[in-house]
C-alpha atoms as a PDB file:
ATOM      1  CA  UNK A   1     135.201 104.784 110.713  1.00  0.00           C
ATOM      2  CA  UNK A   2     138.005 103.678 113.169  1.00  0.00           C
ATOM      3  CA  UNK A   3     139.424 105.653 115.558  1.00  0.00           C
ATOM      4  CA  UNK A   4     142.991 105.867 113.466  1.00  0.00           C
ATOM      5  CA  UNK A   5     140.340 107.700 110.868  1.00  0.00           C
ATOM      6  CA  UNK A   6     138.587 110.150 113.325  1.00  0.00           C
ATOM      7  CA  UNK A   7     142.032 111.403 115.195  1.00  0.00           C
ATOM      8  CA  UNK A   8     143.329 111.861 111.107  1.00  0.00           C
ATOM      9  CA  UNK A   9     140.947 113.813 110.978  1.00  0.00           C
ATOM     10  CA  UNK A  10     140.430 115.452 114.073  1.00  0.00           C
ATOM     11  CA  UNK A  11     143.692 116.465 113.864  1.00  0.00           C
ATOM     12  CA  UNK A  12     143.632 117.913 110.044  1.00  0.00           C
ATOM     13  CA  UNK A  13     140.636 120.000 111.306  1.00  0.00           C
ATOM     14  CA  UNK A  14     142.602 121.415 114.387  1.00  0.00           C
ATOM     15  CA  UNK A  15     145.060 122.712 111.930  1.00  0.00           C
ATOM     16  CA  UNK A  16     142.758 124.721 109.927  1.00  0.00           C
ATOM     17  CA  UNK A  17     141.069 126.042 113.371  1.00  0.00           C
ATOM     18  CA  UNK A  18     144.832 127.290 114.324  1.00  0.00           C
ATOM     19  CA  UNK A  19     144.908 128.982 110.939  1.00  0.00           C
ATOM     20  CA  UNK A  20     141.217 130.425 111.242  1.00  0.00           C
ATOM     21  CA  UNK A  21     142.402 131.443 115.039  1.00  0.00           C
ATOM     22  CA  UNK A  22     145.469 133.197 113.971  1.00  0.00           C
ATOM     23  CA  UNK A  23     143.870 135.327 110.978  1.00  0.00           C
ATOM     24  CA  UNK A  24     141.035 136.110 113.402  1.00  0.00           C
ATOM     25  CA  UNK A  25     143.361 137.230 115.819  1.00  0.00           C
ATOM     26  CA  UNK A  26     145.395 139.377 113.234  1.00  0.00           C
ATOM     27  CA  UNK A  27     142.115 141.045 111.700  1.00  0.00           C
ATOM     28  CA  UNK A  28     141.643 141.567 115.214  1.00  0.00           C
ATOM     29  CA  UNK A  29     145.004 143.332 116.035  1.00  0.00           C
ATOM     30  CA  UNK A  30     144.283 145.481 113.026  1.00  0.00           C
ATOM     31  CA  UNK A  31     140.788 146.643 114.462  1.00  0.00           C
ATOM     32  CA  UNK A  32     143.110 147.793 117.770  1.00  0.00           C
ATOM     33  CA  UNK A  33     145.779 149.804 115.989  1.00  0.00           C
ATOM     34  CA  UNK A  34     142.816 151.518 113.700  1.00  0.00           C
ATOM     35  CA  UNK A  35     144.237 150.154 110.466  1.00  0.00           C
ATOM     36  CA  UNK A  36     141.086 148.042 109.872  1.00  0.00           C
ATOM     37  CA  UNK A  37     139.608 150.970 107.551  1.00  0.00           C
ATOM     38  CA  UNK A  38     142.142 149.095 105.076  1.00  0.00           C
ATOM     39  CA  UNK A  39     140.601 145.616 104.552  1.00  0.00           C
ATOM     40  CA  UNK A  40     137.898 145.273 102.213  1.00  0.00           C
ATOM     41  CA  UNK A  41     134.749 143.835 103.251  1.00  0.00           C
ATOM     42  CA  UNK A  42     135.202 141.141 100.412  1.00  0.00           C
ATOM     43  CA  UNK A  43     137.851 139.619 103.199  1.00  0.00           C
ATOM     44  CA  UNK A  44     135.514 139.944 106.314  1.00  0.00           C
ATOM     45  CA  UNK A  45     133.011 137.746 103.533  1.00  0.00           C
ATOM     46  CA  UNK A  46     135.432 135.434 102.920  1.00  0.00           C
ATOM     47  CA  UNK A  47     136.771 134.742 106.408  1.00  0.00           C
ATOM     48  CA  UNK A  48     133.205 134.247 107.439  1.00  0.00           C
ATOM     49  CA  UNK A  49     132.239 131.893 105.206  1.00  0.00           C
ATOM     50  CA  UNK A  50     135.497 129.968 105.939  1.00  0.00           C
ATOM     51  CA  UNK A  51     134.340 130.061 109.726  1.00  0.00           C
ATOM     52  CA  UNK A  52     131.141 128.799 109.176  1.00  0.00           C
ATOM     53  CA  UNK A  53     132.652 125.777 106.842  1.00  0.00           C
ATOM     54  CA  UNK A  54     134.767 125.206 109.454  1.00  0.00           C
ATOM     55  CA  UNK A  55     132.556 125.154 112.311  1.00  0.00           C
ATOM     56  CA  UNK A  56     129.864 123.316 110.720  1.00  0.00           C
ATOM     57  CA  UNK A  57     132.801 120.344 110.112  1.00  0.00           C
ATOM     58  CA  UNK A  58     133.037 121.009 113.923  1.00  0.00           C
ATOM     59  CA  UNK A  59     129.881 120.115 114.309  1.00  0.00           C
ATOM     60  CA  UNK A  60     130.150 117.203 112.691  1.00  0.00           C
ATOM     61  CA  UNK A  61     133.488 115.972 113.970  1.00  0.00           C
ATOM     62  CA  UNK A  62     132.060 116.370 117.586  1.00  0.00           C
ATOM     63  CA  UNK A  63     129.093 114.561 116.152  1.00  0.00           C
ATOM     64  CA  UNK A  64     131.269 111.432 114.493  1.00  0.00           C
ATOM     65  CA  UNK A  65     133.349 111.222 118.106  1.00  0.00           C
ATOM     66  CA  UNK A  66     130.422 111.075 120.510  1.00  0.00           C
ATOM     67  CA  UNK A  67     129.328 107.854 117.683  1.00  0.00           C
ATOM     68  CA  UNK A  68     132.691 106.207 118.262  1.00  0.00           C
ATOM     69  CA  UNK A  69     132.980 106.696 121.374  1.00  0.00           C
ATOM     70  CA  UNK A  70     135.986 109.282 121.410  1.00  0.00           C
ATOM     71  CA  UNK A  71     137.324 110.240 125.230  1.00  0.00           C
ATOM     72  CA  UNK A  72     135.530 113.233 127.297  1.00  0.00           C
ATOM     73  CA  UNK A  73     138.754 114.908 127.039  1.00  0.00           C
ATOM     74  CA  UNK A  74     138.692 114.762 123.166  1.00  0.00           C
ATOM     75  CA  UNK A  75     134.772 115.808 122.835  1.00  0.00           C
ATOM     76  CA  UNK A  76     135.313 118.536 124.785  1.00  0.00           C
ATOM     77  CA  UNK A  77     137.983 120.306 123.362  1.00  0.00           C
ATOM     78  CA  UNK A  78     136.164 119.874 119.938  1.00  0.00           C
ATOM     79  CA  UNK A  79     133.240 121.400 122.124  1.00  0.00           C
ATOM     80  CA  UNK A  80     135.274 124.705 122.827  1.00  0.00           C
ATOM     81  CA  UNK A  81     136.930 124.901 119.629  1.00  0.00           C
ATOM     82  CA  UNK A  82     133.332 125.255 117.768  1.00  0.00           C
ATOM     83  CA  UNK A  83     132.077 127.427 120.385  1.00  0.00           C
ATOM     84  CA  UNK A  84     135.352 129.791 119.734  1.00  0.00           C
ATOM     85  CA  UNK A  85     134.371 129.356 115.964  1.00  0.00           C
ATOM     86  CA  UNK A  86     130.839 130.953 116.796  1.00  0.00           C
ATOM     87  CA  UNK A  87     132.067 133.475 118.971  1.00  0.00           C
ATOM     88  CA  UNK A  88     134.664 134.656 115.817  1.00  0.00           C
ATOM     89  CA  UNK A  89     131.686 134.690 113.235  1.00  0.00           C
ATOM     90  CA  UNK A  90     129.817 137.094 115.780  1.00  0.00           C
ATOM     91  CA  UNK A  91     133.087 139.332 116.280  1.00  0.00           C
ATOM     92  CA  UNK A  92     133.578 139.626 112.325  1.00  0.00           C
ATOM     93  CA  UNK A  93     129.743 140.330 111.507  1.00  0.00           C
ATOM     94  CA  UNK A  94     130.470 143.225 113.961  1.00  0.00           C
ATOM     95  CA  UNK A  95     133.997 144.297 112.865  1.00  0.00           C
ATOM     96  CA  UNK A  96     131.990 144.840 109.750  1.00  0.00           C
ATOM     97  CA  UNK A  97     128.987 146.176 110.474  1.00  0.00           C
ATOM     98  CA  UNK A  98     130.798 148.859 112.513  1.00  0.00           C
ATOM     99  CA  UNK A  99     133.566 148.986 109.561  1.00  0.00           C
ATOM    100  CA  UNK A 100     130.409 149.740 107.332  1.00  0.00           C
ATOM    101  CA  UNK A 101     128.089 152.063 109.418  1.00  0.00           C
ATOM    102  CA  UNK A 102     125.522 149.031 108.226  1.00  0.00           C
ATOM    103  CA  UNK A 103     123.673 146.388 108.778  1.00  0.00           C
ATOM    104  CA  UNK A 104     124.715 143.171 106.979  1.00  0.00           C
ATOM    105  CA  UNK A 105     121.909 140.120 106.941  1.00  0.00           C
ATOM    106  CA  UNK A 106     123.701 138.474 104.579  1.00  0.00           C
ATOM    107  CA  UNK A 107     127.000 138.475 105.894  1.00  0.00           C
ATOM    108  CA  UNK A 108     127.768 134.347 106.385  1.00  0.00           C
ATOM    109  CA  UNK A 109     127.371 133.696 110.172  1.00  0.00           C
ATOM    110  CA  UNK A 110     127.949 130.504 112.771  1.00  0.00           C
ATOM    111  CA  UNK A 111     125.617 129.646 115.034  1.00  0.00           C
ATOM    112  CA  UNK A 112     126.309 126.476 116.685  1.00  0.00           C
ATOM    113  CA  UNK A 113     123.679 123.774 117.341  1.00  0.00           C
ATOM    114  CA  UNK A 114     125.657 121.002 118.985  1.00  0.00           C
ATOM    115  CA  UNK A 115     124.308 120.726 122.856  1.00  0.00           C
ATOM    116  CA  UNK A 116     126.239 121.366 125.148  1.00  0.00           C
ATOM    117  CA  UNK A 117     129.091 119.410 126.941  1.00  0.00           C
ATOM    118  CA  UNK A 118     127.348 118.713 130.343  1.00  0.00           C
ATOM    119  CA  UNK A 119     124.188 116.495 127.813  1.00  0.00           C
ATOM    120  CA  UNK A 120     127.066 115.611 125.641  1.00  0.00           C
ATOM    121  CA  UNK A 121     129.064 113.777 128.173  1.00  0.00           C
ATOM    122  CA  UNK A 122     125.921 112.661 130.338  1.00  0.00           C
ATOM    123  CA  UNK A 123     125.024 110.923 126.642  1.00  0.00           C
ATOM    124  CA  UNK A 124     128.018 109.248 126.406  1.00  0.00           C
ATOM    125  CA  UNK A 125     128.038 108.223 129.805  1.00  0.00           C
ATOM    126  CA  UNK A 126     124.796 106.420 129.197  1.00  0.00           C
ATOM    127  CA  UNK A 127     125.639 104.859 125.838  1.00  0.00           C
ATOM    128  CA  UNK A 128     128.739 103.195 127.999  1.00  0.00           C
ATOM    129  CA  UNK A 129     125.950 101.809 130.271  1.00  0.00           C
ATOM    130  CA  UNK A 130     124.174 100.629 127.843  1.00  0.00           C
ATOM    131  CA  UNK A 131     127.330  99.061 125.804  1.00  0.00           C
ATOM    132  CA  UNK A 132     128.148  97.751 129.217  1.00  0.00           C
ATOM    133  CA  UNK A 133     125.086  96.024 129.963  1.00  0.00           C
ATOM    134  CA  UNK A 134     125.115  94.152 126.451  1.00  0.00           C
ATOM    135  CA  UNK A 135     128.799  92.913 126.833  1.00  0.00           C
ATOM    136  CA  UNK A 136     127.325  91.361 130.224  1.00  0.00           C
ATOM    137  CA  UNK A 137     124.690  89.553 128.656  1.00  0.00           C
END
């Protein structure tokens, strides 16, 4: 994949986190006023499992940079969009456990396994040495 490819696509994914962030935020709004009683728990399910599609993409967008070599600046950001991701699949189970009075095992959540930025970028850092050290040679 060349770097044209992964910023495509980087960037196609940042739109649907913008969309994911601003119906998060809304549900969220709703929870404030006390209108959330409204929703039906069939859209809490669905939002979730769009979260955790998206994140795991995330996952492996953040993955497919730190291969190419994508910029610190880049992998990070990708880096705190997935961990906002996870943090809005925790905030939904709750909305609706506490919507439902009950606890839902099923209910599709994100956990993220990608490490985090400080080995990320110390990883990259030593791939350029050893990328470096071959171009010497």
């Amino acid at each position: 994949m060349t770097r044209k490819e992964f910023r495509n696509r980087k960037s196609y994914w940042k739109s649907q986190f913008r969309g994911m962030d601003r119906k998060v935020m809304e549900l969220l709004k709703r929870e404030r006023r006390g209108d959330i009683i409204e929703i039906p728990i069939s859209t809490f399910i669905d939002i979730g499992h769009r979260t955790k599609e998206l994140g795991e993409r995330g996952e492996a967008m953040l993955d497919l940079g730190t291969n190419i070599g994508a910029s610190k600046l880049i992998l990070r950001d990708l880096r705190d969009c997935v961990n906002m991701l996870e943090m809005f699949s925790s905030r939904l189970k709750l909305l609706a456990e506490s919507k439902w009075n009950d606890d839902l095992p099923n209910f599709p959540l994100f956990k993220t396994t990608v490490m985090p930025t400080a080995n990320l970028m110390g990883g990259i850092k030593g791939l350029d040495e050893i990328l470096l050290g071959e171009t010497k040679r």
